[in-house]
Every structure is written in C-alpha cells, then in structure tokens.
N, C-alpha and C. Protein backbone atom coordinates (compact mmCIF):
# COMPACT_ATOMS: atom_id res chain seq x y z
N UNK A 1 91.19 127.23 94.67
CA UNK A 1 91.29 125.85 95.14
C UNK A 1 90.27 124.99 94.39
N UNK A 2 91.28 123.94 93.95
CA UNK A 2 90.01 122.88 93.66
C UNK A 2 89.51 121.34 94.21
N UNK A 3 88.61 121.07 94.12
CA UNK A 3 88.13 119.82 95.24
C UNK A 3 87.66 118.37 94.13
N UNK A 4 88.29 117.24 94.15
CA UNK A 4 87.85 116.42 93.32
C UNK A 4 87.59 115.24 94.20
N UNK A 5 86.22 114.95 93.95
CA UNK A 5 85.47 113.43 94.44
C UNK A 5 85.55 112.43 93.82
N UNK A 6 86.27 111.69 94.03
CA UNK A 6 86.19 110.07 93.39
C UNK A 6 85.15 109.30 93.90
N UNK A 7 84.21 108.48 92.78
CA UNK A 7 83.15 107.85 93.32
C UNK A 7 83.28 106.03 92.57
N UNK A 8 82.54 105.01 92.61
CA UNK A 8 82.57 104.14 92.23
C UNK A 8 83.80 103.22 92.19
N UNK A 9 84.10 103.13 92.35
CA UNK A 9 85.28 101.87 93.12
C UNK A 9 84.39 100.54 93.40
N UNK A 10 85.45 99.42 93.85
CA UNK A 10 84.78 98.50 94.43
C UNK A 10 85.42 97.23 94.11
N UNK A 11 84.33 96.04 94.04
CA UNK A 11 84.97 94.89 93.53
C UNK A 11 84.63 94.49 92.73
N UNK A 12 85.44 93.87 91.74
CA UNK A 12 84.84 93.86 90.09
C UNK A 12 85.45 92.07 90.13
N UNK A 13 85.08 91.09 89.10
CA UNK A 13 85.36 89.83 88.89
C UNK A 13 86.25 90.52 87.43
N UNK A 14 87.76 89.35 87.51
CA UNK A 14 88.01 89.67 86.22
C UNK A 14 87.25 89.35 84.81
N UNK A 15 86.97 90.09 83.39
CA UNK A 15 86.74 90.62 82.59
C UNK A 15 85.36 91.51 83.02
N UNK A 16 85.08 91.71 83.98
CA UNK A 16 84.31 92.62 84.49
C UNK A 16 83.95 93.90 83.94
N UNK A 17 83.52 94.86 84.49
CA UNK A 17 83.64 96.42 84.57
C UNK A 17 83.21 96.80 85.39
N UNK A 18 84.16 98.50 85.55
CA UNK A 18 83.31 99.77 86.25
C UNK A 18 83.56 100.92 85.77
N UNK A 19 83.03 101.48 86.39
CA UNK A 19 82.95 103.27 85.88
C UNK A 19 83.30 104.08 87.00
N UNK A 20 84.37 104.65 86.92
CA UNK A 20 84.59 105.73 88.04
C UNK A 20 84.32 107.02 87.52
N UNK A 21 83.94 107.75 87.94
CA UNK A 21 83.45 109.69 88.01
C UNK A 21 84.39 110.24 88.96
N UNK A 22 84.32 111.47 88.73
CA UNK A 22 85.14 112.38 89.62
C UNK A 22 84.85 113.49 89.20
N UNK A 23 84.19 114.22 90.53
CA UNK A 23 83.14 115.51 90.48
C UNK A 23 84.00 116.31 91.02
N UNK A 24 84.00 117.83 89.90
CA UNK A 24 85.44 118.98 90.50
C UNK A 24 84.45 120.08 90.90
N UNK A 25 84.93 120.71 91.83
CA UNK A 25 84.10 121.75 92.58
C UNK A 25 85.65 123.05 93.02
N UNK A 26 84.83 123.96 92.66
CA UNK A 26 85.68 125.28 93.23
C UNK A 26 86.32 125.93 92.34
N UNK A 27 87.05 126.16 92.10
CA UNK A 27 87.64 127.49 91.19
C UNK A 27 88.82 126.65 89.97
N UNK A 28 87.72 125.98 89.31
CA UNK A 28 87.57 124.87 87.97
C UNK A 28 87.75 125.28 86.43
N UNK A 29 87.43 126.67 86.66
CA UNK A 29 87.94 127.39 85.68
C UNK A 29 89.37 127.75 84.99
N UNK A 30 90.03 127.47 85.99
CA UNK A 30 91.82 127.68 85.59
C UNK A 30 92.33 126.00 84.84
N UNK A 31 91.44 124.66 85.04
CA UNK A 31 91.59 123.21 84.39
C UNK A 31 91.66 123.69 83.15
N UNK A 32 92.91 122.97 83.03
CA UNK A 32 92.95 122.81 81.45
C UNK A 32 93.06 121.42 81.21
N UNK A 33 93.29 120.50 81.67
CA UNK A 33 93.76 118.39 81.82
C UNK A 33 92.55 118.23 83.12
N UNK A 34 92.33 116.69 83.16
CA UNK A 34 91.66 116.07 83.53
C UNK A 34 92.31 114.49 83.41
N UNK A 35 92.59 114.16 84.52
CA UNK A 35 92.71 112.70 84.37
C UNK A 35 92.86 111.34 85.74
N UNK A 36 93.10 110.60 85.09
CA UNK A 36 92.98 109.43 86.31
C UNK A 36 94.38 108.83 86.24
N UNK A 37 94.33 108.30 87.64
CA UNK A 37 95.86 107.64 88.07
C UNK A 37 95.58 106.42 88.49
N UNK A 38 96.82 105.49 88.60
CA UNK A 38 96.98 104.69 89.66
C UNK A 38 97.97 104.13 90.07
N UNK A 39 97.82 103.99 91.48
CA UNK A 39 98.96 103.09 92.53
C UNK A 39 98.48 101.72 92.89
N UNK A 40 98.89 100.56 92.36
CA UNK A 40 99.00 99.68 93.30
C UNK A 40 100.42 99.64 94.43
N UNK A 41 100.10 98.53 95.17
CA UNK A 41 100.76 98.59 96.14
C UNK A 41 102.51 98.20 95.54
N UNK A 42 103.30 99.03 95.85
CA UNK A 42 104.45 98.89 95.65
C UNK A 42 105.19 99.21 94.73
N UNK A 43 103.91 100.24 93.64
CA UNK A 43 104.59 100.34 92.50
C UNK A 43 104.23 102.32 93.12
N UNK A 44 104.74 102.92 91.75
CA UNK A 44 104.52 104.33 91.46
C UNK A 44 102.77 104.39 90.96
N UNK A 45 102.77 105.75 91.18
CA UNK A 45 101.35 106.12 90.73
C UNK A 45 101.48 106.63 89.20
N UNK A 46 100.77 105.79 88.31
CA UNK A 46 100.68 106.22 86.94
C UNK A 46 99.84 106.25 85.81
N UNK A 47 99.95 107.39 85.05
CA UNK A 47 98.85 107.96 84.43
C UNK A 47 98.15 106.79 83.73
N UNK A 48 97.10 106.92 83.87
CA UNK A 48 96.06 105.71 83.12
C UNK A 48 95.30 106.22 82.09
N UNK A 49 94.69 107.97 82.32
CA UNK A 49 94.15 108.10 81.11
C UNK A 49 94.01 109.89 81.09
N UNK A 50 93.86 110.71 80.40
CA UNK A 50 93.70 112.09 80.82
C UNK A 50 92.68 112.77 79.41
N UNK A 51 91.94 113.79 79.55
CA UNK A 51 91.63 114.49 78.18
C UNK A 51 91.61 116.01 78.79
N UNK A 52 91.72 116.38 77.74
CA UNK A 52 91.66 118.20 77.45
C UNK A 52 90.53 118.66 77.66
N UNK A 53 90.87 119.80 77.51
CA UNK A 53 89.30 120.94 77.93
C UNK A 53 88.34 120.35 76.31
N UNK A 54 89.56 120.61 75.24
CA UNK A 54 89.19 120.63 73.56
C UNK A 54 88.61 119.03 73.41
N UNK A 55 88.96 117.87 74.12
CA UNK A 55 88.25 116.70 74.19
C UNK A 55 89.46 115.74 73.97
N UNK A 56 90.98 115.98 73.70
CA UNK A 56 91.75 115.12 73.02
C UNK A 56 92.04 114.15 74.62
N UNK A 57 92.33 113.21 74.05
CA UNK A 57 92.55 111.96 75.25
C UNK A 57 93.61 111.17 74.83
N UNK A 58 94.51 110.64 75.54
CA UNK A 58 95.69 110.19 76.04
C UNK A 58 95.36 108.77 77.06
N UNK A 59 95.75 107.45 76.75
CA UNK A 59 95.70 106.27 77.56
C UNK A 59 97.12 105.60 77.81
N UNK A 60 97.29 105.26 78.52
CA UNK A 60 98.05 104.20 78.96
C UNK A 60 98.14 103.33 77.44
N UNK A 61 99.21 102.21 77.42
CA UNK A 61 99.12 101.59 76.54
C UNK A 61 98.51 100.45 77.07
N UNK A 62 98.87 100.20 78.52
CA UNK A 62 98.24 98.66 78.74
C UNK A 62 96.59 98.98 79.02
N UNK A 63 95.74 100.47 78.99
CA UNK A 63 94.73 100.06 78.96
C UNK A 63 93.80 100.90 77.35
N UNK A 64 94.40 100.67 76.66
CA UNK A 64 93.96 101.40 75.23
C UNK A 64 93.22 100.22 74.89
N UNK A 65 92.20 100.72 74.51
CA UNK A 65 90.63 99.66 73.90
C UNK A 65 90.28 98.84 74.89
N UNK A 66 90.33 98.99 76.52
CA UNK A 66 89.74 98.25 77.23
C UNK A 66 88.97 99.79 78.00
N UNK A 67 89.31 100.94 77.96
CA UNK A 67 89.24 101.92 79.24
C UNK A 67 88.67 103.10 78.37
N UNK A 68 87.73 103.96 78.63
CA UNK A 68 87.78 105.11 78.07
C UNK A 68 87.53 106.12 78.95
N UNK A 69 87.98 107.77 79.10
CA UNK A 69 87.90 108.69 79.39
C UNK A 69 86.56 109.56 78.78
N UNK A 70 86.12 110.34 79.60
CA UNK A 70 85.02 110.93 79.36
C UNK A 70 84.57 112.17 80.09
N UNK A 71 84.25 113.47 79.59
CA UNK A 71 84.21 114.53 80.35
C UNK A 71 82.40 114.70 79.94
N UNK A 72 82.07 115.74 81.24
CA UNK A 72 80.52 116.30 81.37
C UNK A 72 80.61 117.71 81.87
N UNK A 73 81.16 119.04 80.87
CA UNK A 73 81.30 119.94 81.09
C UNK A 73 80.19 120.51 81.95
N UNK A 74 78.86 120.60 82.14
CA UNK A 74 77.57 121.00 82.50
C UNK A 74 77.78 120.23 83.80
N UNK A 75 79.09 119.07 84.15
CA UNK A 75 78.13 118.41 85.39
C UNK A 75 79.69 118.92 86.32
N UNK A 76 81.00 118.90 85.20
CA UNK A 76 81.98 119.34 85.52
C UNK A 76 82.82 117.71 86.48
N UNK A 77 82.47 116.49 85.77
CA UNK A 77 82.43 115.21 85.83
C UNK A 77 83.36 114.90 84.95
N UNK A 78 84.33 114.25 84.95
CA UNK A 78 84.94 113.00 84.41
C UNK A 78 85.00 111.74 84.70
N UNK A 79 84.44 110.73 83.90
CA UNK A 79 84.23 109.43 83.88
C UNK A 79 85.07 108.79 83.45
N UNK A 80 85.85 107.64 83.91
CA UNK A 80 86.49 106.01 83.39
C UNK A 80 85.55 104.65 83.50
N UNK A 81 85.41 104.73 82.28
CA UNK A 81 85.13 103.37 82.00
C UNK A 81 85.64 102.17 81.43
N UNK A 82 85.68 101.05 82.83
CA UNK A 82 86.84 100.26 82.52
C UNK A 82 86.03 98.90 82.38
N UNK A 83 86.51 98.55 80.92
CA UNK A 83 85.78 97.04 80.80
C UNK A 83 86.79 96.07 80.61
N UNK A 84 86.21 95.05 80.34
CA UNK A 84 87.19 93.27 80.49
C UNK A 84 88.86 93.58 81.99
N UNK A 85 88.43 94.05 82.62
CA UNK A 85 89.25 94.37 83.70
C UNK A 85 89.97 93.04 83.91
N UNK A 86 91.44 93.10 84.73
CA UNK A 86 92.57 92.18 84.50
C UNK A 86 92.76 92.65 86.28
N UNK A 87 93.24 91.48 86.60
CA UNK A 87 93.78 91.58 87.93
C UNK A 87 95.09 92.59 88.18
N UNK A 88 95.33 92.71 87.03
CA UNK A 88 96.70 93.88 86.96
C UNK A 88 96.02 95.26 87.12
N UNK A 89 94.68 95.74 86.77
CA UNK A 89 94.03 96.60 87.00
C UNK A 89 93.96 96.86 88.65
N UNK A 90 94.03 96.12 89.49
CA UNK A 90 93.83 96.64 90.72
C UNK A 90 94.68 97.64 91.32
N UNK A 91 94.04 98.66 91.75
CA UNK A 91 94.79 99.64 92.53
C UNK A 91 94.13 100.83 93.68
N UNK A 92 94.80 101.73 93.67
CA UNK A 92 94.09 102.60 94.41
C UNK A 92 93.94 103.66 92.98
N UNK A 93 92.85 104.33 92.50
CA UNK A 93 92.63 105.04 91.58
C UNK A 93 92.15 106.36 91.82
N UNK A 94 93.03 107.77 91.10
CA UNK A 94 92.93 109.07 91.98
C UNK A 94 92.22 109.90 90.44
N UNK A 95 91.49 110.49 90.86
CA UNK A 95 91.31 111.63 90.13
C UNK A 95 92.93 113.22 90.43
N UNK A 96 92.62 113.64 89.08
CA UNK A 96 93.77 114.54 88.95
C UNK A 96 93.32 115.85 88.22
N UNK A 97 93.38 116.81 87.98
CA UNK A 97 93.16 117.71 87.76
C UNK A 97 94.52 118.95 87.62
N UNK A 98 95.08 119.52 86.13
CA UNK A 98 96.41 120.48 86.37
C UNK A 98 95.47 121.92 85.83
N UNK A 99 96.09 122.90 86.79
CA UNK A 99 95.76 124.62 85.96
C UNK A 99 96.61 124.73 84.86
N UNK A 100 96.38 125.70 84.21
CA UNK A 100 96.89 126.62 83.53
C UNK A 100 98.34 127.06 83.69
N UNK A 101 97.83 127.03 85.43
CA UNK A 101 98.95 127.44 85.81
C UNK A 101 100.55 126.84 86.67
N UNK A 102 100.14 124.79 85.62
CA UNK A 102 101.01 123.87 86.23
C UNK A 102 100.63 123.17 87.69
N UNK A 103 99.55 124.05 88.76
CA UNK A 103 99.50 123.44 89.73
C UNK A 103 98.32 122.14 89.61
N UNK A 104 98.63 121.28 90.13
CA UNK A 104 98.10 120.19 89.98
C UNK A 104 96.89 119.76 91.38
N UNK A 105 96.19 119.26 90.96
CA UNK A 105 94.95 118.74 92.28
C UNK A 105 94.66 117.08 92.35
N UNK A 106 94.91 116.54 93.60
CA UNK A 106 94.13 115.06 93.22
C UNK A 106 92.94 115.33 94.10
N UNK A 107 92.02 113.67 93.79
CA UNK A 107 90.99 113.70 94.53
C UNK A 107 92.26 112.48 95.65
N UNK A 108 91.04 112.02 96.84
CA UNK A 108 91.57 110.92 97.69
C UNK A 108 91.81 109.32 97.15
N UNK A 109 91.34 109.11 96.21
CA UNK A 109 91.51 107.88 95.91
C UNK A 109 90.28 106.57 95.91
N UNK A 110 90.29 106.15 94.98
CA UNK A 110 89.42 105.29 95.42
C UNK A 110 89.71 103.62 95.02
N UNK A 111 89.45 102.81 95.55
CA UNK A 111 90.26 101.55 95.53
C UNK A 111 89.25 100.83 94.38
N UNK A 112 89.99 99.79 93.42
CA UNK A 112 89.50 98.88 92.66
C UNK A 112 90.32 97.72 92.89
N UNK A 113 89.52 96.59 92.82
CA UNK A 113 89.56 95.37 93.41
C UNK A 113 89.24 94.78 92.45
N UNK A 114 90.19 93.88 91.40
CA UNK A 114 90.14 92.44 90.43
C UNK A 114 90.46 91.59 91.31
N UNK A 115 88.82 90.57 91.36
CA UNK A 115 89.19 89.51 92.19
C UNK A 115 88.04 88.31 91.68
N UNK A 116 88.46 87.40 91.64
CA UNK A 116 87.19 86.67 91.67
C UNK A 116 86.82 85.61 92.69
C-alpha cells in the first residue's frame, strides 16, 4: 500500500505562484510514474504533469513553460511548481502515483484558488 500527502494549496492572485509537494510513504518501491492531476468543478480530472523514476516528464499543453514537475528521491517528494497562474488553473489538485504493476494511488486532493 501506498499513502500520498498533498501539501500547499491555497489562494494564489492571478500571475501568481505555488508549489505543491506530495510526500509517498509505504511500499514506494513498486512506483514507477509520479504525477499530478486536476478537477475543477464540472469538468474530468486531468493529467497536468507526471515524471519517471529515470527523470523524463510529461506536461499538459496548457501548462508547458508555466509549471514544472520535480522529484526528491531521498525525501520520496514530488513537487509542482506553478508560476504566472491563470484563473483556468483553479481546481482541486491530486497527487498520483502508478506500480509496476498498473495499480494506481491518489493522494486526497488539495484545492487551488485563482482569484484576485
């Protein structure tokens, strides 16, 4: 089983930033992907950004050169860092995590707020 914490959320002014983390705990060893989601209200939940064990990373197109992905093997942390943020950015934002073995993990979610 694995356990993922989403941290940093909040309310950001548009062209803003934040940084979300998401700390994996438990039997972390079978991860091979790492990545972040999101739902706003009414739409589907969709991939925003993901990287590999090997470091390769994958974005969204609407957030390529505003957002970057970031892993901390030693802390077992993945970071998003999201700058010049757009009110279209708001959502509920999940950490994700797939094995080896296809099964997939989220964290609970954590909400971001473009508002000014």
């Amino acid at each position: 089983q694995v356990q993922l914490v989403e941290s940093g959320g909040g309310l950001v002014q548009p062209g803003g930033s934040l940084r979300l983390s998401c700390a994996a705990s438990g039997s972390i060893f079978g991860i091979i992907v790492r990545g972040w989601y999101r739902q706003a209200p009414g739409n589907q939940r969709e991939l925003v950004a993901s990287i590999t064990n090997s470091g390769s990373t994958n974005y969204a197109d609407s957030v390529k050169d505003r957002f970057t992905i970031s892993r901390d093997n030693a802390k077992n942390t993945v970071d998003l860092q999201m700058n010049n943020l757009e009110s279209g950015d708001a959502a509920v934002f999940f950490c994700a995590a797939r094995a080896f073995t296809a099964r997939e993990y989220w964290g609970q979610g954590t909400q971001v707020t473009v508002s000014s």
